[in-house]
N, C-alpha and C. Protein backbone atom coordinates (compact mmCIF):
# COMPACT_ATOMS: atom_id res chain seq x y z
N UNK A 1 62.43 72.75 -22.01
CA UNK A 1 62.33 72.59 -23.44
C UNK A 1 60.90 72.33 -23.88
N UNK A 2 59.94 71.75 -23.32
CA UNK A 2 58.54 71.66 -23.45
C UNK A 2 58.04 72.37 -23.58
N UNK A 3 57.91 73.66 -22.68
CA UNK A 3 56.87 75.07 -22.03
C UNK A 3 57.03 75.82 -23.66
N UNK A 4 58.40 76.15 -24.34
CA UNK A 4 58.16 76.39 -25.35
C UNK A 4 57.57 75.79 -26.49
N UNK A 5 57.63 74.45 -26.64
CA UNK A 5 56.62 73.62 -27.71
C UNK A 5 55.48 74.23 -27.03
N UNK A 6 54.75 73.54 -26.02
CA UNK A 6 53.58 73.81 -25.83
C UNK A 6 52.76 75.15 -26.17
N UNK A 7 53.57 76.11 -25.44
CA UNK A 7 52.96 77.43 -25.82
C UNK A 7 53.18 78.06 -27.18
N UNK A 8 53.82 77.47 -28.09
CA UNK A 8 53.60 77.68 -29.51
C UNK A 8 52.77 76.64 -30.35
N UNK A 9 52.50 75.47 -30.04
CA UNK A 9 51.30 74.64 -30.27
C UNK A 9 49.75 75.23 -29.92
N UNK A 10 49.75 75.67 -28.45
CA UNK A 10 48.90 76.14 -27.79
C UNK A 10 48.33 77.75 -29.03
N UNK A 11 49.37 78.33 -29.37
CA UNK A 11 49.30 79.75 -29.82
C UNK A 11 48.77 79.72 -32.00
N UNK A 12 49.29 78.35 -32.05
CA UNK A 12 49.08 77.98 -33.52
C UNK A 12 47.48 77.25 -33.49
N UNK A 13 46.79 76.80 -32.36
CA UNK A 13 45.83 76.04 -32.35
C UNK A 13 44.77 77.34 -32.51
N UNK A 14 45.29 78.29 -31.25
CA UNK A 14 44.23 79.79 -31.42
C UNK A 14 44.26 80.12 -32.42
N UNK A 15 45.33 80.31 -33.22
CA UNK A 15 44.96 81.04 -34.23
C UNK A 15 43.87 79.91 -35.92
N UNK A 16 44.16 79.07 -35.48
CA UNK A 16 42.90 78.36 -36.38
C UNK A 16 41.99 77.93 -35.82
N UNK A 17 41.65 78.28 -34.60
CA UNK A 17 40.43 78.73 -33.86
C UNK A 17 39.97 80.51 -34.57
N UNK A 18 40.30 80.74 -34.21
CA UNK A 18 39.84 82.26 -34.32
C UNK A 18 39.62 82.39 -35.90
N UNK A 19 40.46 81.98 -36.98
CA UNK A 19 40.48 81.65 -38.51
C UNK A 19 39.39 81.02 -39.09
N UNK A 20 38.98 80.09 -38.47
CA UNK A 20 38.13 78.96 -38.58
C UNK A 20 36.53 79.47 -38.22
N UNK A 21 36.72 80.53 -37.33
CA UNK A 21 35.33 81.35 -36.96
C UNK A 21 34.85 82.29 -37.73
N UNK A 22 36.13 83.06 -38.25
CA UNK A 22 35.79 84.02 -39.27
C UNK A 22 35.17 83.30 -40.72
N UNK A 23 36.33 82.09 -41.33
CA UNK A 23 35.12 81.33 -42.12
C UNK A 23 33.93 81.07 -42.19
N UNK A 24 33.88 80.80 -40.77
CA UNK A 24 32.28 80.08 -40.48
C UNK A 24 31.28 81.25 -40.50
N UNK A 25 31.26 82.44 -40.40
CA UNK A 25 30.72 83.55 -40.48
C UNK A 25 30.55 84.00 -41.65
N UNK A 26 31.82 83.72 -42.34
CA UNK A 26 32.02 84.13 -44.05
C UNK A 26 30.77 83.45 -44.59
N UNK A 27 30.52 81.76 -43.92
CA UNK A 27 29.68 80.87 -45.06
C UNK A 27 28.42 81.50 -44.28
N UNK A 28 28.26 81.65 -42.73
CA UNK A 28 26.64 82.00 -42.56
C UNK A 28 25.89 83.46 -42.89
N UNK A 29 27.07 84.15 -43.03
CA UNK A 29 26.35 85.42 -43.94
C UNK A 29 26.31 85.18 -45.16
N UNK A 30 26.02 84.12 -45.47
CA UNK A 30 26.31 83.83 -46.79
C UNK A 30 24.49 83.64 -47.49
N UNK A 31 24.04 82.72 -45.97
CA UNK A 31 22.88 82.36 -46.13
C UNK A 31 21.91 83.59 -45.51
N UNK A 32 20.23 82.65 -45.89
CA UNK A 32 19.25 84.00 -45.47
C UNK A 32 19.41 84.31 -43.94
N UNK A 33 19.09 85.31 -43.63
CA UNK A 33 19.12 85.31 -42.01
C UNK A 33 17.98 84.98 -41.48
N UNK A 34 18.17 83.98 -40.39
CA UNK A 34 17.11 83.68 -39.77
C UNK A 34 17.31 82.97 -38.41
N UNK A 35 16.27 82.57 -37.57
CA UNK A 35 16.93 82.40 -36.10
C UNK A 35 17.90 81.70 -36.16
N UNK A 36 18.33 80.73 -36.54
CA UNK A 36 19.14 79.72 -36.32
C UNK A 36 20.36 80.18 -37.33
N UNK A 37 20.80 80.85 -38.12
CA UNK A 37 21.78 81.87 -38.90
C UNK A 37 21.76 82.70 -37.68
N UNK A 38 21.38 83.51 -36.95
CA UNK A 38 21.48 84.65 -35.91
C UNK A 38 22.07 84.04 -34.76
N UNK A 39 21.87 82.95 -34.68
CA UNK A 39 22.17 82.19 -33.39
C UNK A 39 23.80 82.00 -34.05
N UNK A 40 23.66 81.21 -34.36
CA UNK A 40 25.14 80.66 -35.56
C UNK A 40 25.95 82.04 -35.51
N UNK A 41 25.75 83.23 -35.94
CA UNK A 41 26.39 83.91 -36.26
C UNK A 41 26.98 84.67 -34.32
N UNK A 42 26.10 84.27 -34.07
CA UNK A 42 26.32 85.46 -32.24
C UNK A 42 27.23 84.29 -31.77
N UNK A 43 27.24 82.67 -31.94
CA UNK A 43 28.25 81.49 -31.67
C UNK A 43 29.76 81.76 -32.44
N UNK A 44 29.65 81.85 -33.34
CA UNK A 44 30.64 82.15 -33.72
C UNK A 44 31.63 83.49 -33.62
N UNK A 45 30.85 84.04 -33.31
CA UNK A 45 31.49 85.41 -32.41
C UNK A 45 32.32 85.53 -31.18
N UNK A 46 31.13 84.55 -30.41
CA UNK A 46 31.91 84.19 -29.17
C UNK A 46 33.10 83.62 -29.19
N UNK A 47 33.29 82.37 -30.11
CA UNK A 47 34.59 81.73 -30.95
C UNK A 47 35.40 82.20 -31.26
N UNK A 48 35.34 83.56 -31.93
CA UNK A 48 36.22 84.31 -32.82
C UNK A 48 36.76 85.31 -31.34
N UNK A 49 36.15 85.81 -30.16
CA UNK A 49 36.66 86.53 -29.29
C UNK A 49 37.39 85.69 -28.13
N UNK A 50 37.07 84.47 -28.09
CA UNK A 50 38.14 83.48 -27.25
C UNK A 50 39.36 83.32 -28.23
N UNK A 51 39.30 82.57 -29.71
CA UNK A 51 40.45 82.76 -30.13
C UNK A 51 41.22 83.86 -29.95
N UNK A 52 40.82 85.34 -30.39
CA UNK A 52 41.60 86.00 -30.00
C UNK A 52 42.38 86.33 -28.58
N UNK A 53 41.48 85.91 -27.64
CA UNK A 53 42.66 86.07 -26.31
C UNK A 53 42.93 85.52 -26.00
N UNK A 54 42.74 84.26 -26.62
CA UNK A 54 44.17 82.67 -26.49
C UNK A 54 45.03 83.08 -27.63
N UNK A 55 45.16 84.11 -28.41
CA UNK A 55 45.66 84.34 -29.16
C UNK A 55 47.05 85.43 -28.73
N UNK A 56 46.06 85.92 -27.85
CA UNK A 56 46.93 87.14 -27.32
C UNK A 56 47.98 86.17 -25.66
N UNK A 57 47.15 85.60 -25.43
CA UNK A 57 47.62 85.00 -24.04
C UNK A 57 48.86 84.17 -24.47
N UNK A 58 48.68 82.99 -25.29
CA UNK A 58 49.61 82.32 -25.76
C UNK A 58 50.93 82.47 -26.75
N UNK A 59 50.70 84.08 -27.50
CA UNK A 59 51.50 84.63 -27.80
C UNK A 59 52.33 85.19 -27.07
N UNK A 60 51.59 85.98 -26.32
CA UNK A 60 53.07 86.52 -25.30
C UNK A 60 53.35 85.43 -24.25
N UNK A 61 52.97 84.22 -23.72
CA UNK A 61 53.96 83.26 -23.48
C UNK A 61 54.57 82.54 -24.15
N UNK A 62 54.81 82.46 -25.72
CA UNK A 62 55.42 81.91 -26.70
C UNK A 62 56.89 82.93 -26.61
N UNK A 63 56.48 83.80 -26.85
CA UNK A 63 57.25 85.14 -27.00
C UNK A 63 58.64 85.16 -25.62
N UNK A 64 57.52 84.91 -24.73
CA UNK A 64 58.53 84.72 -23.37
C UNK A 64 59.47 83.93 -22.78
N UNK A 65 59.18 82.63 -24.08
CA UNK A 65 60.10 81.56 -23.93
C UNK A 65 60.52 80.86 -25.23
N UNK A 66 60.35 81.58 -26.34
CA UNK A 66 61.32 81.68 -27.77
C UNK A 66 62.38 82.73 -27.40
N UNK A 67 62.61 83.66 -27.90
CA UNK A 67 63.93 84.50 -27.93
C UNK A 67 63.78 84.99 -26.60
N UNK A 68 62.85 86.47 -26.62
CA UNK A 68 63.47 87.24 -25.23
C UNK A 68 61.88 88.55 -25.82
N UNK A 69 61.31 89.06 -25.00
CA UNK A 69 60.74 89.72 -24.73
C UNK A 69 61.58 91.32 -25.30
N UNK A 70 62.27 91.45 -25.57
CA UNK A 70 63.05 92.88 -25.99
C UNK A 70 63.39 92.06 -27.29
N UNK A 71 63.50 91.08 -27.93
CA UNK A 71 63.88 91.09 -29.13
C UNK A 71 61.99 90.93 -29.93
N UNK A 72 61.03 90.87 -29.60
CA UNK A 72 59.92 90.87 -29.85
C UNK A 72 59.32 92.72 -29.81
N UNK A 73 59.56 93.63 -28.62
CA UNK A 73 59.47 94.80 -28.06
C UNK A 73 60.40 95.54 -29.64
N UNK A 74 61.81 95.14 -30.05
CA UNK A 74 62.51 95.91 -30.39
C UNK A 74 62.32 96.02 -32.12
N UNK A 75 61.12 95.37 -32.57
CA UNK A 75 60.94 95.07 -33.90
C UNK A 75 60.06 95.72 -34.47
N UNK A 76 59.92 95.92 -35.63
CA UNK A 76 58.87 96.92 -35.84
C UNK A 76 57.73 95.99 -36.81
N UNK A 77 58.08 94.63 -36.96
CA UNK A 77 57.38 93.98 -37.41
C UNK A 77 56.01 93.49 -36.80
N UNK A 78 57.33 93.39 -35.29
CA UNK A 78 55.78 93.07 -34.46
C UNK A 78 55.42 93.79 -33.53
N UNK A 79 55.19 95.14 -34.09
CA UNK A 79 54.94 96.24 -33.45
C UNK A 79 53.48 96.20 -34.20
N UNK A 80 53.66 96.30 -35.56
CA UNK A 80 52.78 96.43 -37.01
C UNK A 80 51.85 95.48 -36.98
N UNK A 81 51.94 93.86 -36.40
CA UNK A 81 51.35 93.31 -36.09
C UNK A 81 50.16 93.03 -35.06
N UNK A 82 50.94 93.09 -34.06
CA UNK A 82 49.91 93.79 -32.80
C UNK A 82 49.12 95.11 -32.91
N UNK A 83 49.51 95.77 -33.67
CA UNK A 83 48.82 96.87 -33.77
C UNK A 83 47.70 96.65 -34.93
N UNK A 84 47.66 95.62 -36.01
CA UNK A 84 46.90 95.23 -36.45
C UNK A 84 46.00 93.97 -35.58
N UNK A 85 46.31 93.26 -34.87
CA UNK A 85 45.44 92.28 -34.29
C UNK A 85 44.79 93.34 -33.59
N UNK A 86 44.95 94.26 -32.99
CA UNK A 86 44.09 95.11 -32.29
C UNK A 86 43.21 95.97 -32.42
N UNK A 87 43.46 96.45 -34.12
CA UNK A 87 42.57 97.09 -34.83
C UNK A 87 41.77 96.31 -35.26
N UNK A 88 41.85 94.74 -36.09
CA UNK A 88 40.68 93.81 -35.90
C UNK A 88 39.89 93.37 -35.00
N UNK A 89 40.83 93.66 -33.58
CA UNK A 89 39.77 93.48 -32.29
C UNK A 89 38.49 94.77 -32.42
N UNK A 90 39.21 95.91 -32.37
CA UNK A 90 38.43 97.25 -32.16
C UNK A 90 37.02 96.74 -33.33
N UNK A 91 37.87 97.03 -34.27
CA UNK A 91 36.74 96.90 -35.73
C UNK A 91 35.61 95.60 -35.51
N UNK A 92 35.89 94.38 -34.71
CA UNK A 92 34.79 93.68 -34.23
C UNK A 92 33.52 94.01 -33.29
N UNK A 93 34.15 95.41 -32.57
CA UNK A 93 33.06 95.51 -31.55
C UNK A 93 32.05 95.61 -31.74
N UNK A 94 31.20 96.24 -33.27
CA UNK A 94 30.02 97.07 -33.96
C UNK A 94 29.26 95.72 -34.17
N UNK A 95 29.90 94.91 -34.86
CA UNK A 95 29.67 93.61 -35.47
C UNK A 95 28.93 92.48 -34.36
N UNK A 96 29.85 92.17 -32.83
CA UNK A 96 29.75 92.16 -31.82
C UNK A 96 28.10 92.46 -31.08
N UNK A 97 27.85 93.44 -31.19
CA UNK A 97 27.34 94.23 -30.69
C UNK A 97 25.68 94.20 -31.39
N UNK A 98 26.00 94.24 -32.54
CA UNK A 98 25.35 94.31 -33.53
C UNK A 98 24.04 92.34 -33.69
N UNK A 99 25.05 91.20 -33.47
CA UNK A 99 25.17 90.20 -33.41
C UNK A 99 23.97 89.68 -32.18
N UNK A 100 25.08 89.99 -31.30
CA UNK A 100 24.12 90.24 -29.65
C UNK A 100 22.84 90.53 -29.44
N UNK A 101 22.83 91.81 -30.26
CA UNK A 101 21.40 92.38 -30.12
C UNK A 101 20.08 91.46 -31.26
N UNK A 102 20.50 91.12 -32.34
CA UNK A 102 19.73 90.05 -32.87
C UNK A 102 19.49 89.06 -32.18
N UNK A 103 20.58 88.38 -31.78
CA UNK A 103 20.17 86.98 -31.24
C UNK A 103 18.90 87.23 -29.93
N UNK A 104 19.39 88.39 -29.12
CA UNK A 104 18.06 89.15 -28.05
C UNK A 104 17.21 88.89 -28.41
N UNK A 105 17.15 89.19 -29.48
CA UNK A 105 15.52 89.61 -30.83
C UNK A 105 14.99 88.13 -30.77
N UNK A 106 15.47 87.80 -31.84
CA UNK A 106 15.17 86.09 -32.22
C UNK A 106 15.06 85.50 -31.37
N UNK A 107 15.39 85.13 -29.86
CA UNK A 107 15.11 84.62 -29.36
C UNK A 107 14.06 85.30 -28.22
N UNK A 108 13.44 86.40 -28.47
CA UNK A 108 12.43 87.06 -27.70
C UNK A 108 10.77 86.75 -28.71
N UNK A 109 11.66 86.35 -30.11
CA UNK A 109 10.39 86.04 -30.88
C UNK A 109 10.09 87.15 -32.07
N UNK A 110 11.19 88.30 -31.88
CA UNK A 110 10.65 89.30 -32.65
C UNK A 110 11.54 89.34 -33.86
N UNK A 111 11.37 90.09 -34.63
CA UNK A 111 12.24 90.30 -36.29
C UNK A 111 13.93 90.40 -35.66
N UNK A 112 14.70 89.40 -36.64
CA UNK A 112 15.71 89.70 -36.64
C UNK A 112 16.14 90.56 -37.62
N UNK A 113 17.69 90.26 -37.95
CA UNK A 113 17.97 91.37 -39.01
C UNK A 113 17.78 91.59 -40.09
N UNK A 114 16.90 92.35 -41.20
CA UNK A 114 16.67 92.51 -42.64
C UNK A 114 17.63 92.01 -43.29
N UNK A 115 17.28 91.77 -44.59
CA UNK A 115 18.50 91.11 -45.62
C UNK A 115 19.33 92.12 -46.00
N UNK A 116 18.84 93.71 -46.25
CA UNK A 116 20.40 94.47 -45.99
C UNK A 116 20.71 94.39 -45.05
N UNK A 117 20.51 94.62 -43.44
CA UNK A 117 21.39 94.24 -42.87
C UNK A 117 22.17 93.23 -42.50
N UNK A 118 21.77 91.92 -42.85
CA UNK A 118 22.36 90.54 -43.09
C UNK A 118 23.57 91.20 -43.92
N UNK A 119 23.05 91.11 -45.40
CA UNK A 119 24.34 91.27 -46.44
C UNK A 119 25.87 92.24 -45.79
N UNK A 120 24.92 93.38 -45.32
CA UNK A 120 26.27 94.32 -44.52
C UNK A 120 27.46 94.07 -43.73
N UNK A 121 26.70 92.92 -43.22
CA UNK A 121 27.99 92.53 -42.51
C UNK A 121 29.04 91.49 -43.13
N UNK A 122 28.56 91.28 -44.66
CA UNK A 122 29.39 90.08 -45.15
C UNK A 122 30.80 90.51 -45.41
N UNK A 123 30.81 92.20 -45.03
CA UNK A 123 32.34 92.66 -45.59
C UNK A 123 33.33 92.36 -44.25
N UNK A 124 32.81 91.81 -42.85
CA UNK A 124 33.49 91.66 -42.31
C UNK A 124 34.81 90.66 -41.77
N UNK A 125 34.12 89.75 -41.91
CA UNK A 125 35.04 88.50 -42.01
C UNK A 125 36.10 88.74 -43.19
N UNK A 126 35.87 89.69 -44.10
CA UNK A 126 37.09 89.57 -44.94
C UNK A 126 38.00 90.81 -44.72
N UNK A 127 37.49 91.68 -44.16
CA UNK A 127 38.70 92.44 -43.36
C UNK A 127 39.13 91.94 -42.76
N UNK A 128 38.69 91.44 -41.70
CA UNK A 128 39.38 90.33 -40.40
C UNK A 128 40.66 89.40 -41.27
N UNK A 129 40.22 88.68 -42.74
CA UNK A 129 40.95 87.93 -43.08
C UNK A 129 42.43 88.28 -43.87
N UNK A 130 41.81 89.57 -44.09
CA UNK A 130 42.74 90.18 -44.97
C UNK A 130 43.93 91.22 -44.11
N UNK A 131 43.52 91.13 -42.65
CA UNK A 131 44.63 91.74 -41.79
C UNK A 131 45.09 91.05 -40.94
N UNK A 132 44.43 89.96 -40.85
CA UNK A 132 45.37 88.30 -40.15
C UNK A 132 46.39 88.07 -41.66
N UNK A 133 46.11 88.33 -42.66
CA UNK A 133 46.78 87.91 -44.08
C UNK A 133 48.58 88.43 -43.48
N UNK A 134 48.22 90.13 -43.25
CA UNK A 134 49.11 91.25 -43.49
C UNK A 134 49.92 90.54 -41.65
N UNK A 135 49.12 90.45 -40.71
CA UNK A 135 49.87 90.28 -40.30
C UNK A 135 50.51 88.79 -39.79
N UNK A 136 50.33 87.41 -40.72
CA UNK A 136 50.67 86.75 -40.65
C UNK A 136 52.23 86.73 -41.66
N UNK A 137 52.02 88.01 -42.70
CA UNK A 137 53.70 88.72 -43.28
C UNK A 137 54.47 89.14 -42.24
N UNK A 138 53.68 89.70 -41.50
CA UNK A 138 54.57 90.75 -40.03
C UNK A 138 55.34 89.58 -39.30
N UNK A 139 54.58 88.21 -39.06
CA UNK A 139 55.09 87.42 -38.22
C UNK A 139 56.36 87.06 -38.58
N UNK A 140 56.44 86.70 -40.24
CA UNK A 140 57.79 86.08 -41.21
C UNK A 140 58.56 86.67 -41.27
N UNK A 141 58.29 88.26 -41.42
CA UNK A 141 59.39 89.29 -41.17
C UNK A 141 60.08 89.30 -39.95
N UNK A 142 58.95 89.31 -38.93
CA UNK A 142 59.99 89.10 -37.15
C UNK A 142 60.69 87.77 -37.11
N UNK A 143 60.37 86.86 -37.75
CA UNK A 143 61.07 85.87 -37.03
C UNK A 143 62.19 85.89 -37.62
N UNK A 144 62.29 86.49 -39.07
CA UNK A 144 63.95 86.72 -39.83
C UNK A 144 64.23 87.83 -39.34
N UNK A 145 64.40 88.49 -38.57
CA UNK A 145 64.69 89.83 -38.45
C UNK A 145 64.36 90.69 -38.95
N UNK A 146 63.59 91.00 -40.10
CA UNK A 146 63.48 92.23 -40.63
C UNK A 146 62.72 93.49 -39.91
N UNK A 147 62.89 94.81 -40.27
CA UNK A 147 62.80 95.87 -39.56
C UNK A 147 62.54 95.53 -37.86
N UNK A 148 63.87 94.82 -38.15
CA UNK A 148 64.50 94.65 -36.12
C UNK A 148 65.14 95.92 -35.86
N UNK A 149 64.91 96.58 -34.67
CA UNK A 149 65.78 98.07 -33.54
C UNK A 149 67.16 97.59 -33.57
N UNK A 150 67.94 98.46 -33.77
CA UNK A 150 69.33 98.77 -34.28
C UNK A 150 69.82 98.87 -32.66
């Protein structure tokens, strides 16, 4: 009776880990960029990619010891879901990547990123937020059944 508390405690903590990073990104693209914003922003990245695979890890052991692994498989809710946490994974990689290579910079001493490219990335955290939104609906729908396999 525990293993399931835990691993849905465990799975609710990731996800305001990972929530909580995208904020924090929301407020530092907010500001000018500069080493310590570049640094901040490549930290919080790292944050936002552990939440997600304590996100992913602790979900499917939540999953494995709430109902049943085929009543999760047989839904199309959380089919829609996963398939959105994964397209926010994909859609992070540029960002990622992008992040990485500044902090290189800044801490080699040389120009980080221009203020358009600062601003550019401020649209990201709110995709991220706005498809954790959609699929935090997907979750409410699976757990009532809706568009459950016949």
């Amino acid at each position: 009776m525990l293993v399931p508390v835990i691993t849905a405690t465990l799975h609710y903590i990731a996800v305001f880990l990972l929530v909580g990073a995208v904020f924090a990104q929301m407020y530092l693209l907010k500001l000018p960029p500069s080493a310590d914003t570049v640094r901040g922003i490549a930290r919080t990245d790292i944050v936002f990619g552990i939440g997600a695979v304590a996100i992913l890890i602790t979900g499917f052991g939540n999953a494995a010891h709430a109902k049943s692994m085929a009543y999760y498989f047989h839904n199309g809710a959380f089919h829609l879901a996963l398939t959105l946490f994964i397209v926010s994974g994909l859609l992070s990689i540029a960002p990622t990547i992008r992040y990485l290579r500044w902090k290189k910079a800044v801490n080699a001493g040389l120009p980080g990123p221009t203020d358009a490219e600062w601003k550019a990335q401020r649209k990201w955290p709110h995709i991220h937020l706005t498809l954790f939104a959609i699929i935090a609906a997907c979750m409410a729908m699976m757990a009532r059944g809706v568009m459950a396999g016949g």
